[in-house]
Structures are given as C-alpha cells and as structure tokens.
C-alpha atoms as a PDB file:
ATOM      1  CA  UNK A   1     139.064  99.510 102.375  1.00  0.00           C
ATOM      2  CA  UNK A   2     141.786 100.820 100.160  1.00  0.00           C
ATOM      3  CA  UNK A   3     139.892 104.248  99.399  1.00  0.00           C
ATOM      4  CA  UNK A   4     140.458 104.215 103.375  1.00  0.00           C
ATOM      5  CA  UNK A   5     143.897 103.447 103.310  1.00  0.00           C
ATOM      6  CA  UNK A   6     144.663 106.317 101.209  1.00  0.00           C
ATOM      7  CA  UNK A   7     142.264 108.811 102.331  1.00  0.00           C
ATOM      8  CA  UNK A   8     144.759 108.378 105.494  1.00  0.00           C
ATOM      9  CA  UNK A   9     148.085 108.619 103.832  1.00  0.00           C
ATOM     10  CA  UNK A  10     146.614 111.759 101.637  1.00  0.00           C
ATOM     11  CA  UNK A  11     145.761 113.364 104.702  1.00  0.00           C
ATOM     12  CA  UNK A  12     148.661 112.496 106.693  1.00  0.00           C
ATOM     13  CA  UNK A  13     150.688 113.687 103.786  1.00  0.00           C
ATOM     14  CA  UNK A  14     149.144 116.520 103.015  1.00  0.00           C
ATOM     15  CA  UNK A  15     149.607 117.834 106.293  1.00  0.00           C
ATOM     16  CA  UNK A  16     152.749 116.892 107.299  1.00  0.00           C
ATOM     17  CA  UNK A  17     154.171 118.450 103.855  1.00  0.00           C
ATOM     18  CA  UNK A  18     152.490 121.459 104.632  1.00  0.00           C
ATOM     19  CA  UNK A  19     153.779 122.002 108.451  1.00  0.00           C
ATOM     20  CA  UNK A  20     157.282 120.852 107.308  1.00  0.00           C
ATOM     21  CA  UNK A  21     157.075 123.626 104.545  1.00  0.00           C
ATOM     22  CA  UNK A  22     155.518 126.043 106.743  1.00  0.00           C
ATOM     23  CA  UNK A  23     158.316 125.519 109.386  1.00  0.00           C
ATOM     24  CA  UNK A  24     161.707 124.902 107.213  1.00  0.00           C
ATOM     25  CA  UNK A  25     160.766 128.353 104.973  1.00  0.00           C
ATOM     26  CA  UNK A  26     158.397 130.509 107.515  1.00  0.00           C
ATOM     27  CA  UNK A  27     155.744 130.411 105.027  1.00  0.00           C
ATOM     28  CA  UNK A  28     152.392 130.467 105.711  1.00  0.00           C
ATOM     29  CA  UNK A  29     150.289 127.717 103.280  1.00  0.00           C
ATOM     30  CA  UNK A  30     147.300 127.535 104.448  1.00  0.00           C
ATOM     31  CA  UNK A  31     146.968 131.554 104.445  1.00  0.00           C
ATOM     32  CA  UNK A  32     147.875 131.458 101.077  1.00  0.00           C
ATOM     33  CA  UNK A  33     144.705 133.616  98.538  1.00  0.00           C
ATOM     34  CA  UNK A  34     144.452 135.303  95.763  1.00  0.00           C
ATOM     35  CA  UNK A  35     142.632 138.481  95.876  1.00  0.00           C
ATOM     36  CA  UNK A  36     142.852 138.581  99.783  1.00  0.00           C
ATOM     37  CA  UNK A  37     139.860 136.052  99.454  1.00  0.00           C
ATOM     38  CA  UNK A  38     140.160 132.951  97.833  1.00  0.00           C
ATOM     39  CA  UNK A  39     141.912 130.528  99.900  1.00  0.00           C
ATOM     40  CA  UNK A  40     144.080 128.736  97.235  1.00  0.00           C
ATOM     41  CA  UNK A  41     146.627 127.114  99.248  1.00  0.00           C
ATOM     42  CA  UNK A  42     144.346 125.798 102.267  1.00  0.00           C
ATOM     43  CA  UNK A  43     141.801 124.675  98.987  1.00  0.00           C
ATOM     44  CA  UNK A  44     145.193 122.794  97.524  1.00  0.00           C
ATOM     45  CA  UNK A  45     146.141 121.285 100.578  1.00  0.00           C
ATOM     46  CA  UNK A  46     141.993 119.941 101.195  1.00  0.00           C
ATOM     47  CA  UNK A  47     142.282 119.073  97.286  1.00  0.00           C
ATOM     48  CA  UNK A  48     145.879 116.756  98.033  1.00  0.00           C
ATOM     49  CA  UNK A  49     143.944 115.520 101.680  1.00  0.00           C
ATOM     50  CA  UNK A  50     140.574 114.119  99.488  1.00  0.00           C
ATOM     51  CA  UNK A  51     142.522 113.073  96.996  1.00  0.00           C
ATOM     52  CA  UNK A  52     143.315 109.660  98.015  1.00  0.00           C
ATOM     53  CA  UNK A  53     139.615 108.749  98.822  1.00  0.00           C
ATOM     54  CA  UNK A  54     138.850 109.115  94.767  1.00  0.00           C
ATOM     55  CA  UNK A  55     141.971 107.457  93.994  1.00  0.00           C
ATOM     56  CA  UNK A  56     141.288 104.367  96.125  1.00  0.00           C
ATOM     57  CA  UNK A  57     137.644 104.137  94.753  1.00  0.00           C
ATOM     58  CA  UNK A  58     139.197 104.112  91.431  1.00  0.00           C
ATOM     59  CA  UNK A  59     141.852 101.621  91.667  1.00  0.00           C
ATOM     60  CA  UNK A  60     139.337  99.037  93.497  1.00  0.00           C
ATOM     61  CA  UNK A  61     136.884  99.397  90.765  1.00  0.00           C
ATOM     62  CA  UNK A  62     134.474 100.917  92.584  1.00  0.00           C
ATOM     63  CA  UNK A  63     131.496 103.391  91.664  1.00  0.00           C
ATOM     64  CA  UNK A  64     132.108 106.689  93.179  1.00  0.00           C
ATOM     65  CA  UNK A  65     129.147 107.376  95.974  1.00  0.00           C
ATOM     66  CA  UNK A  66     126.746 110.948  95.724  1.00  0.00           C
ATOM     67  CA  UNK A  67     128.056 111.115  99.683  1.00  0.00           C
ATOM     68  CA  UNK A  68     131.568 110.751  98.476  1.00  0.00           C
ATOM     69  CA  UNK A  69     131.570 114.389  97.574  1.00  0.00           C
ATOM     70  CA  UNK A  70     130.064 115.948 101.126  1.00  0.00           C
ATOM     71  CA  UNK A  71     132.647 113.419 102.830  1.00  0.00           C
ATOM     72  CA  UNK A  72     136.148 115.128 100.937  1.00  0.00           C
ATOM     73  CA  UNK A  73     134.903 118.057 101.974  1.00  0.00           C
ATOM     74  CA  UNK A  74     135.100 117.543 105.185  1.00  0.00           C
ATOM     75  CA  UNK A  75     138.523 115.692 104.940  1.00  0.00           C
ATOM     76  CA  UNK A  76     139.463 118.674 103.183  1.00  0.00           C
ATOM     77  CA  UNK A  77     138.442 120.730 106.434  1.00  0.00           C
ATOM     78  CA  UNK A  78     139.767 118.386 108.946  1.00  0.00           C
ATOM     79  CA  UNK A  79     143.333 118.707 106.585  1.00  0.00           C
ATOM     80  CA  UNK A  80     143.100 122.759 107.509  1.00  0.00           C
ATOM     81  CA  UNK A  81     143.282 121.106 111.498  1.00  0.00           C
ATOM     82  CA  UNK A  82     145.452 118.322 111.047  1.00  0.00           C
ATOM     83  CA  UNK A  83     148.470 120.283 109.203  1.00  0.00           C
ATOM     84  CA  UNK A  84     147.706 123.255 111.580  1.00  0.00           C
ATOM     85  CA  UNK A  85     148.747 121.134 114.445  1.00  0.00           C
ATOM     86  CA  UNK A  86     151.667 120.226 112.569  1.00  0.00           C
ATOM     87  CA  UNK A  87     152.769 124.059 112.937  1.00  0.00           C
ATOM     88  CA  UNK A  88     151.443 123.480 116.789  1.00  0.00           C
ATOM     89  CA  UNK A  89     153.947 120.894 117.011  1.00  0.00           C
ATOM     90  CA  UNK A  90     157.088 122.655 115.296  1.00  0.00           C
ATOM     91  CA  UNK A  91     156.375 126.024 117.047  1.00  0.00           C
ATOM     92  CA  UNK A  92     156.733 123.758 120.529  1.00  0.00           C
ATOM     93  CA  UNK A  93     159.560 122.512 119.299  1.00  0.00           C
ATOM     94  CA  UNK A  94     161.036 125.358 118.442  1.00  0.00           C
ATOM     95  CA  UNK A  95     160.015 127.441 121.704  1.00  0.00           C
ATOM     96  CA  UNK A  96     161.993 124.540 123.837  1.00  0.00           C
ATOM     97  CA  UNK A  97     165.050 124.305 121.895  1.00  0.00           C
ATOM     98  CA  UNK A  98     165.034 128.042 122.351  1.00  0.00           C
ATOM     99  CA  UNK A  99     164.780 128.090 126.117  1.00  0.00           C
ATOM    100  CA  UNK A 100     167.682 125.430 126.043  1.00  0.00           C
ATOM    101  CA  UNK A 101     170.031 127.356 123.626  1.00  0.00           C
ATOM    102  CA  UNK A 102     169.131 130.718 126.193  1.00  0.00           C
ATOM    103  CA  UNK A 103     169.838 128.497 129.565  1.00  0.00           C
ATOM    104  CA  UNK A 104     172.137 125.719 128.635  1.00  0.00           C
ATOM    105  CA  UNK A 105     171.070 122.304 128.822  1.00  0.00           C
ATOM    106  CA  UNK A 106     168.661 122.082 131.506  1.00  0.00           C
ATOM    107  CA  UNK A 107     168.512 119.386 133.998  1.00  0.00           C
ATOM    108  CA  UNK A 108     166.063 116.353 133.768  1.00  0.00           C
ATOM    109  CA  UNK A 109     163.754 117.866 136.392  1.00  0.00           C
ATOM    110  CA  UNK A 110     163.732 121.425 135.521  1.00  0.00           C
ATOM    111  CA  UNK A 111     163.117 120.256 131.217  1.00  0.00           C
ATOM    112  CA  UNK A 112     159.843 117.912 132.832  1.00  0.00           C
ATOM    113  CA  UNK A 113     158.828 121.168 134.603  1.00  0.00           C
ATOM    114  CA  UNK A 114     159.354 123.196 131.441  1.00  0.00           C
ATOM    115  CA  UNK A 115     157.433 120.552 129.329  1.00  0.00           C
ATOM    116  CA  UNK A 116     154.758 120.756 131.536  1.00  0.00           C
ATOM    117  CA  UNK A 117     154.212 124.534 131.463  1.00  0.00           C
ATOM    118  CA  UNK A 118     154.738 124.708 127.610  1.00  0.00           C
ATOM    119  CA  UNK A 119     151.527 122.095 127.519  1.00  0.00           C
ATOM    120  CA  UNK A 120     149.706 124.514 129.972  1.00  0.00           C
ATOM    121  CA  UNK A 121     150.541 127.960 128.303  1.00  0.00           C
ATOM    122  CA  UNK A 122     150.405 126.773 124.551  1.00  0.00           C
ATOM    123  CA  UNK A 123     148.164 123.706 124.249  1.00  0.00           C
ATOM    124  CA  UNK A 124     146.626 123.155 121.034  1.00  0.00           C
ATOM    125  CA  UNK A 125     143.330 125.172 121.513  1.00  0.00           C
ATOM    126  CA  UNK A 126     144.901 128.159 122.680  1.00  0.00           C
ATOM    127  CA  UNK A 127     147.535 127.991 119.525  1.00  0.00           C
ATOM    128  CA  UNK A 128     144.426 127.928 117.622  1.00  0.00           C
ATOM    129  CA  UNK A 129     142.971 130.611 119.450  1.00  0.00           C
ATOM    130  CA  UNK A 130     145.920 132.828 118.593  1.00  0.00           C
ATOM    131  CA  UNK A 131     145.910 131.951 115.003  1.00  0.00           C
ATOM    132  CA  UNK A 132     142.246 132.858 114.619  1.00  0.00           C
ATOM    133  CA  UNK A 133     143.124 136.461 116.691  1.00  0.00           C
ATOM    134  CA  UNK A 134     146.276 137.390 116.623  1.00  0.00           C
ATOM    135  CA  UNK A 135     147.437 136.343 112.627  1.00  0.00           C
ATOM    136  CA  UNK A 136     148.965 139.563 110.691  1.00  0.00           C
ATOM    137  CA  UNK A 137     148.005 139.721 107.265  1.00  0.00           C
ATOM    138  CA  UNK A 138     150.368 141.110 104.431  1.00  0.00           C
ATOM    139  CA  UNK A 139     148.428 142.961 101.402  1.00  0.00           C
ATOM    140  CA  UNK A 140     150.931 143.003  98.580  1.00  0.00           C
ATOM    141  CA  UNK A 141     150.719 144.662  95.017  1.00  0.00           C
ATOM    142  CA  UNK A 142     152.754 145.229  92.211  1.00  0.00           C
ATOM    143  CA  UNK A 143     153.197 148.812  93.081  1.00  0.00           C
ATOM    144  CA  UNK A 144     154.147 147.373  96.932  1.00  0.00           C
ATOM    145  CA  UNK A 145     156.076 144.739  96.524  1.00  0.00           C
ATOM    146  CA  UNK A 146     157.240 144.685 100.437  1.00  0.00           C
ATOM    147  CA  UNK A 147     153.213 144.001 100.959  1.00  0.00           C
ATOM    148  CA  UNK A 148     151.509 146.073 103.979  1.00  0.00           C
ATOM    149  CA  UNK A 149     151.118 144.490 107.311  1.00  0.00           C
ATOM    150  CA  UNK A 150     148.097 144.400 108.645  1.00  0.00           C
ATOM    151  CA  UNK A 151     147.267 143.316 112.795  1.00  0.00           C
ATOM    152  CA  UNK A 152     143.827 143.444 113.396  1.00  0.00           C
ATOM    153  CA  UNK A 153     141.719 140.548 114.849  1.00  0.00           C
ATOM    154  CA  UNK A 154     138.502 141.404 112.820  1.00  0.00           C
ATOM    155  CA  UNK A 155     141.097 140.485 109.681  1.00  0.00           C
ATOM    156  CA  UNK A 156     142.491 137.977 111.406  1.00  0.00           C
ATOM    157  CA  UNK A 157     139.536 136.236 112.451  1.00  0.00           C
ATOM    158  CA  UNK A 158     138.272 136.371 108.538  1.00  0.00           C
ATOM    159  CA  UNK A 159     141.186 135.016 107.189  1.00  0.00           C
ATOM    160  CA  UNK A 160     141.149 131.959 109.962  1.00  0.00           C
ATOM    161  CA  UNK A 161     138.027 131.709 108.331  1.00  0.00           C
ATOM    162  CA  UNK A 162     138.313 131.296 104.889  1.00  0.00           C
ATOM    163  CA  UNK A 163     141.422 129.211 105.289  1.00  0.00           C
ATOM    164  CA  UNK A 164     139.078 126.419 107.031  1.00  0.00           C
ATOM    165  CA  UNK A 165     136.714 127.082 104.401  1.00  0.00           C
ATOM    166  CA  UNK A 166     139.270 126.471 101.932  1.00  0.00           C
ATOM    167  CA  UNK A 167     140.128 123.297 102.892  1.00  0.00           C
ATOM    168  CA  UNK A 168     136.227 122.360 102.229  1.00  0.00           C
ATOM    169  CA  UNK A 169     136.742 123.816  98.439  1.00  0.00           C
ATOM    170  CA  UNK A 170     139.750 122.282  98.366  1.00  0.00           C
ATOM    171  CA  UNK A 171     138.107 118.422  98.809  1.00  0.00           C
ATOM    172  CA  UNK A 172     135.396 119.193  96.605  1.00  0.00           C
ATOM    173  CA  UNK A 173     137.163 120.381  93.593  1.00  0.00           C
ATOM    174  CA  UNK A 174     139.188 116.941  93.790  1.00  0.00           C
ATOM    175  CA  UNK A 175     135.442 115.500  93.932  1.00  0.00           C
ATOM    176  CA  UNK A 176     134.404 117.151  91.309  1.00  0.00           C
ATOM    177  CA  UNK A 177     137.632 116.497  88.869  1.00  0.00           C
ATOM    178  CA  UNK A 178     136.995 112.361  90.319  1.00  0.00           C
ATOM    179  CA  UNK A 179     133.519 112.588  89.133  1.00  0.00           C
ATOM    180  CA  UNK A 180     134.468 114.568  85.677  1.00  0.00           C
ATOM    181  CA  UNK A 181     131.689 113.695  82.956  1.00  0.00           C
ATOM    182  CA  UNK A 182     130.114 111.381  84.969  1.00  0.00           C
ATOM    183  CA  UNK A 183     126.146 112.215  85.689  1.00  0.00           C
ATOM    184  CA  UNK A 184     124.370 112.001  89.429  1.00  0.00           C
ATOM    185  CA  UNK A 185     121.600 108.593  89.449  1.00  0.00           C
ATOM    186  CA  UNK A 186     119.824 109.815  92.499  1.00  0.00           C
ATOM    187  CA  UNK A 187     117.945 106.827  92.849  1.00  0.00           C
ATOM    188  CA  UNK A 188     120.983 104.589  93.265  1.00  0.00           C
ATOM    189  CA  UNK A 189     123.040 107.184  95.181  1.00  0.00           C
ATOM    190  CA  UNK A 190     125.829 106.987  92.865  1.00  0.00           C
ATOM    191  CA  UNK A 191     127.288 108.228  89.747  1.00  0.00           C
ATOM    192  CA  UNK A 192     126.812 106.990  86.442  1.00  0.00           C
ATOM    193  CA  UNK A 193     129.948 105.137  84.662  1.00  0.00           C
ATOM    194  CA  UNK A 194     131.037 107.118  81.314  1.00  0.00           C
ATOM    195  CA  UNK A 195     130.849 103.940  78.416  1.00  0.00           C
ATOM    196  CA  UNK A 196     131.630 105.852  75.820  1.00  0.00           C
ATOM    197  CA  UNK A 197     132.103 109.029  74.522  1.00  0.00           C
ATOM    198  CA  UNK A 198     132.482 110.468  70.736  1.00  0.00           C
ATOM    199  CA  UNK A 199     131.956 113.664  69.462  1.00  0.00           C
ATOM    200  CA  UNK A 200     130.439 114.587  65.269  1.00  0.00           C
ATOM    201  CA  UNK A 201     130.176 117.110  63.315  1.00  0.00           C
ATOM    202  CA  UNK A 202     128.007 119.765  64.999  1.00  0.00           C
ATOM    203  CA  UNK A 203     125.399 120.054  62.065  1.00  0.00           C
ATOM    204  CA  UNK A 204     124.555 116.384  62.666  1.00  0.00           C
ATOM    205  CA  UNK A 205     122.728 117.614  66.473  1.00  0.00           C
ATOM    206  CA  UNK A 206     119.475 118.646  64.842  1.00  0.00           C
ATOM    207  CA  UNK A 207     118.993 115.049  62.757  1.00  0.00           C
ATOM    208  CA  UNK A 208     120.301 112.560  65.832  1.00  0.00           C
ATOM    209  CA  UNK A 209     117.591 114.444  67.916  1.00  0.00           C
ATOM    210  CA  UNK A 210     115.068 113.981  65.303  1.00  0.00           C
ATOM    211  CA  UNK A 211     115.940 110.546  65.223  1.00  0.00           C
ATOM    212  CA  UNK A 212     115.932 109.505  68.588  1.00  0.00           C
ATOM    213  CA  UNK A 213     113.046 111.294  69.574  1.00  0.00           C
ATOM    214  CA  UNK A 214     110.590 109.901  66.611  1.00  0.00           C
ATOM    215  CA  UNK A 215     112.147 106.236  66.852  1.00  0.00           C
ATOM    216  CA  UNK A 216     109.850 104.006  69.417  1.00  0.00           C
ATOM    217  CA  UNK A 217     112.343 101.601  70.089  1.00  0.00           C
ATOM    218  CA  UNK A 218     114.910 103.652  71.945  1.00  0.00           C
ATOM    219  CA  UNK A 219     118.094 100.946  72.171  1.00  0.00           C
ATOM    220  CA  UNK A 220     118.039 100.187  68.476  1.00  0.00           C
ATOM    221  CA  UNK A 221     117.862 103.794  67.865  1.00  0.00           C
ATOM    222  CA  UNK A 222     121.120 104.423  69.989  1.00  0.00           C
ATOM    223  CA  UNK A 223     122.979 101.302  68.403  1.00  0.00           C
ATOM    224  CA  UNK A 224     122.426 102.723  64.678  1.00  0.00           C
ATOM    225  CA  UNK A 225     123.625 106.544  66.013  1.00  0.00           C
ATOM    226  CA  UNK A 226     126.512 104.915  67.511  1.00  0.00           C
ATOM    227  CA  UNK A 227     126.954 102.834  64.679  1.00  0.00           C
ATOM    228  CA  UNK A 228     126.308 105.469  62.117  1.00  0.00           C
ATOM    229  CA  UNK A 229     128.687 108.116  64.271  1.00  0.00           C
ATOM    230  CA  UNK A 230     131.986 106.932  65.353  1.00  0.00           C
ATOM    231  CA  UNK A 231     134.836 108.719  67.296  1.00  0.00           C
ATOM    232  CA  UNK A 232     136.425 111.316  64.636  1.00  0.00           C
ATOM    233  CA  UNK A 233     139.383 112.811  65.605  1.00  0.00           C
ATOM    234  CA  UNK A 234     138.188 115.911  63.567  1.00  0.00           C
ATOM    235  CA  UNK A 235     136.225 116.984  66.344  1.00  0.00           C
ATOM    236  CA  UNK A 236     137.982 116.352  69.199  1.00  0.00           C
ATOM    237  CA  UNK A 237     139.243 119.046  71.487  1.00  0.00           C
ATOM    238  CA  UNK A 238     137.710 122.862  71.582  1.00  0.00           C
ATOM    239  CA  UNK A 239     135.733 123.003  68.642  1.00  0.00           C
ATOM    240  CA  UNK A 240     132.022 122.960  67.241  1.00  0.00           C
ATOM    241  CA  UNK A 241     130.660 119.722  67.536  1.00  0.00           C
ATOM    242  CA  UNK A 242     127.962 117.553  68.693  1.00  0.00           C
ATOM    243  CA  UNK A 243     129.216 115.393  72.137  1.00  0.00           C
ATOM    244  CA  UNK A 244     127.609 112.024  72.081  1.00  0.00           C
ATOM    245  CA  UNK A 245     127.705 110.112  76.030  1.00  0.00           C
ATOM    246  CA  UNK A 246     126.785 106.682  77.124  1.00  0.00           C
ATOM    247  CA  UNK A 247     126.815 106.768  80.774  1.00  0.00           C
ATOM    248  CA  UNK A 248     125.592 103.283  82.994  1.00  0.00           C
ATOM    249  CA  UNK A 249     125.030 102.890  86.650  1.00  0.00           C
ATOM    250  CA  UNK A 250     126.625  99.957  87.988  1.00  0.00           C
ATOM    251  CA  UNK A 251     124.069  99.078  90.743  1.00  0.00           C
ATOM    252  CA  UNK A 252     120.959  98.776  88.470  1.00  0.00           C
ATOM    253  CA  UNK A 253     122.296  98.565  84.790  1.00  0.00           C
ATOM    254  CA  UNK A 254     120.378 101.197  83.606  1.00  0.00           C
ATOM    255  CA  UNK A 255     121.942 103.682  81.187  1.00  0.00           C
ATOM    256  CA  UNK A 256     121.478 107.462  79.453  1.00  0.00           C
ATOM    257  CA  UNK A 257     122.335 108.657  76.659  1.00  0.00           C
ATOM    258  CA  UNK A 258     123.576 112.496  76.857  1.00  0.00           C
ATOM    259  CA  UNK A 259     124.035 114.600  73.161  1.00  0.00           C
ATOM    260  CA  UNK A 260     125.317 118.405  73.711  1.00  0.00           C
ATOM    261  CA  UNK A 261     125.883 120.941  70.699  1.00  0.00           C
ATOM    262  CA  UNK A 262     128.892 123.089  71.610  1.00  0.00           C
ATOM    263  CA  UNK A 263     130.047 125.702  70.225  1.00  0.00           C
ATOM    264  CA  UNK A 264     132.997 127.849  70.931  1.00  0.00           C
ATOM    265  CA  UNK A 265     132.562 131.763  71.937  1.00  0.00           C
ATOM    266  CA  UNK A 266     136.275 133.896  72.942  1.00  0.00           C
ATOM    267  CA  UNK A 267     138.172 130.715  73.575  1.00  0.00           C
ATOM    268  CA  UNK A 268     134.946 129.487  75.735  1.00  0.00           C
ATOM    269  CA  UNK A 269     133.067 125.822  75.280  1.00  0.00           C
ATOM    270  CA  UNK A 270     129.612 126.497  75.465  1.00  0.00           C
ATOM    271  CA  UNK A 271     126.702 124.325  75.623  1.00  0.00           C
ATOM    272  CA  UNK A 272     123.963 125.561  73.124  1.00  0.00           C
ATOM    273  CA  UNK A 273     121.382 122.386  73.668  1.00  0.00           C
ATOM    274  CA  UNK A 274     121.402 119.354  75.268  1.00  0.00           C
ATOM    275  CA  UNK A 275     119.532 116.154  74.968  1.00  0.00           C
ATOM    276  CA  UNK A 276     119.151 113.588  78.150  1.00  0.00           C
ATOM    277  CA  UNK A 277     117.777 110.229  77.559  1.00  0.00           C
ATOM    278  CA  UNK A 278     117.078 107.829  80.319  1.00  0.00           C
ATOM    279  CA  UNK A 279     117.625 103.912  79.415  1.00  0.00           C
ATOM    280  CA  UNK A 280     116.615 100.963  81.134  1.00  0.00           C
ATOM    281  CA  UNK A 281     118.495  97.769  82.256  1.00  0.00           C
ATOM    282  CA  UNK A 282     117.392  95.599  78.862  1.00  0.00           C
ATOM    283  CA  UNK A 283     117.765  98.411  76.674  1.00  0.00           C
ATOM    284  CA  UNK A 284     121.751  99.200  78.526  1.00  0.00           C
ATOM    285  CA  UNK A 285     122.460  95.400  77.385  1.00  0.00           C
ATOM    286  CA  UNK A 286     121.841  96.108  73.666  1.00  0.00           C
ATOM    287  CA  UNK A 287     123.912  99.594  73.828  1.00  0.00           C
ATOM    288  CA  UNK A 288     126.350  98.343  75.967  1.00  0.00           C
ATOM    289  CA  UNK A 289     127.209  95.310  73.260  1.00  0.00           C
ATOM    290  CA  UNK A 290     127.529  98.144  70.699  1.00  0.00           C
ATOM    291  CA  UNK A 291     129.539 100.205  72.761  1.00  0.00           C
ATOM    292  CA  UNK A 292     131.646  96.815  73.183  1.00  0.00           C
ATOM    293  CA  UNK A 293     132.343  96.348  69.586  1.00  0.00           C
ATOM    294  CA  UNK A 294     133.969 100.193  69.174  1.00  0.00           C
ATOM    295  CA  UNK A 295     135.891 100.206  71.845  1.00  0.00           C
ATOM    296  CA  UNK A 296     138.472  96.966  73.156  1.00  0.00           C
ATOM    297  CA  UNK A 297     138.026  97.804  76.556  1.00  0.00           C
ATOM    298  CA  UNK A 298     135.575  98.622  78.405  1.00  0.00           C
ATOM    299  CA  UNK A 299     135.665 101.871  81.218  1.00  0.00           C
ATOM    300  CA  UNK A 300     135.212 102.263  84.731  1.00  0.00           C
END
C-alpha cells in the first residue's frame, strides 16, 4: 500500500516538475540526450517517476518482487505521457491568455465558445501528434555553440521515440540501483536479502574455495569462513580483494553464499572468478546466527 502511495506522488511529481520547468524556462526535458541518442532527461524523469515504488517497498520492509522491475518501467513510460500532458496543459493555457491579451477580455459566451474550439483544434492526441511530427531538433557542438536546427519529421518522429523509450530506461535504472547486490531467486519470484557482506585479502579466494568445496557439511563450513574472515577495512573500496556475500530469501529462508575475486584494471573493478553456493532453509538458520553475532543489526 505505501509503495502505492508513493509510486503516485513520484509520478505526479515527476511530471508536474518537469512541465512546470519545461514551461517557466522553454526548455525541453524530456528531449534532453547526449550524443543525439541517449535520452538522459526523459530516462531521469522515468528514474524520479519509479522511484517511489522502491522506496515504499523499502520503508514497509518488504522484499522487492522480480515483476517490480518490468512494472517501473512502465511507470517510467507512462511518466514520458503524464508530464507531456503537463506541457499539453500549459501550452492551452498559454494559447488562451494569448487570445485574451490580443482581444481584450472576452465575454462569458464568446471565452465558452473559444474553450470549446481550443479542445477541438488542440486536444491531447493531436498535441501529441505534433510533438511526434512536427518537433525541431537542435544539434549543438563545441565548434557550434548556437546548435543547428533541424525540422524534419523522420527526426522528429525518432526523437519522440527515444524520449518514450527513455522513460522505460529511466524506471529500470532506479530498479536496478533498488535491487543493488541483491541476487534474482526465480523460484520465489523475488530477490534475495543481502545479510552480510565483507571483503579479504584477495590471495585468500583460492583457499575459501578449496574449503568450501571439499567440506561436506556446507553451513559449518560458511560459519568458520565467516568466522575466520571478518569485515577489514583494508579492503574496502576499489581494490584487489576477495568479496564474501550472504544473501537470504525472505519467502523460503533459503540462503547463498556468493565469493568474487576482483581485481582492478585502468580504474575498472573487474570480476576475475566467482563462486555461487546455494543454501537451504536449516543450513540459512546456522549462517544466519553467525551473521547475527558480527553484525548488531540485522539488514533488509
């Protein structure tokens, strides 16, 4: 209920503060890219629309759903719509108090008979229509700073495009920063809770994976690495190290256990191997009592 509740104030704010921009400063938001492709303000104005679905989840304690994803993106598309009508709306407005300013103040009768051929002439769909047709585009570089204007309806029908598309990015990229290191149970149709998290020296990869894999009884052989391997600030942050993960799904109980070795190439975290292994519900209660005694509190 309250991931609802925000999901409709995101989206409500999201585009209202994007009309009311695009209306008080003649900008254009939505047709915002870089490159002439990427849509980057339509994509922030999906990502600030989705938004408040992953924040409600969050703050009612709930797991986040695999359809959670598919669902901001759509919110982030329906937010390219929503604040698009918002420009609908102040173009109207601004088309009547221009007529009045032109005439005078009009009479009651003749400003219902105005009204009513405003709503005929520029109803929503046809504002659409000329957004998708009749949009110029502006190609600016450093050597142009004045940017070139371009009228065409093949371009403007592209960049209509891409703008709804952005919105879509837009909602899933605030899925996928929601979801962060949690891993996909595709079973249960939800994401696995991160427990805990700590990250050794990156020499120690080879020895936990010997250990794990020759060890029968799977828990206890978690408990001692966790036991034997706490948090060390050392390795925290962009450098070599092994990344040790204790993820749980809150439906079932059941749990894995996720090592990576990174190392770092030019400034880039890379993954060099990874080991996945899969725990069950009795085997999550033993881990999960570990995990309680290094860390006071335990995540969501």
């Amino acid at each position: 209920m309250l991931a609802t509740i925000l999901t409709v104030i995101t989206l409500g704010l999201a585009s209202f503060l994007t009309a009311f921009l695009n209306h008080r400063f003649n900008l254009n938001i939505q047709g915002f890219s870089i490159a002439y492709i990427f849509p980057i303000g339509a994509a922030l104005v999906g990502g600030l629309a989705a938004v408040g679905l992953f924040i409600g989840t969050k703050l009612s304690k709930q797991p986040i759903r695999t359809w959670m994803i598919p669902l901001a993106m759509l919110i982030g598309l329906a937010s390219f719509f929503t604040s698009t009508y918002g420009d609908y709306h102040y173009a109207v407005q601004d088309i009547k108090e221009g007529i009045e300013a032109k005439y005078g103040k009009l009479s009651a009768k003749d400003l219902e008979d105005f009204n009513k051929k405003v709503s005929q002439d520029l109803n929503f769909y046809k504002y659409l229509e000329y957004q998708h047709n009749e949009s110029t585009i502006t190609l600016t570089s450093r050597s142009n700073r004045k940017g070139t204007k371009i009228k065409n309806s093949v371009v403007s029908a592209i960049s209509f495009w891409l703008s709804v598309a952005g919105g879509a990015i837009g909602g899933w990229a605030a899925g996928t920063w929601a979801v962060g290191e949690r891993t996909k149970d595709k079973s249960a149709k939800m994401y696995r809770d991160l427990k805990y998290t700590a990250s050794v020296a990156p020499e120690l990869y080879d020895d936990l994976v010997k250990q794990l894999d020759t060890d029968k009884k799977l828990d206890q052989a978690v408990v001692k690495l966790l036991n034997d391997n706490k948090h060390d600030k050392i390795f925290k942050g962009n450098k070599p190290r092994t990344v040790i993960r204790v993820l749980k799904t809150r439906s079932t109980g059941t749990g894995q256990l996720m090592m990576e070795l990174h190392d770092v190439v030019n400034n880039n975290d890379r993954v060099l191997s990874k080991l996945t292994k899969d725990l069950t519900a009795e085997q999550m209660v033993a881990v999960q009592a570990t995990i309680n005694q290094l860390q006071s509190k335990e995540t969501f």
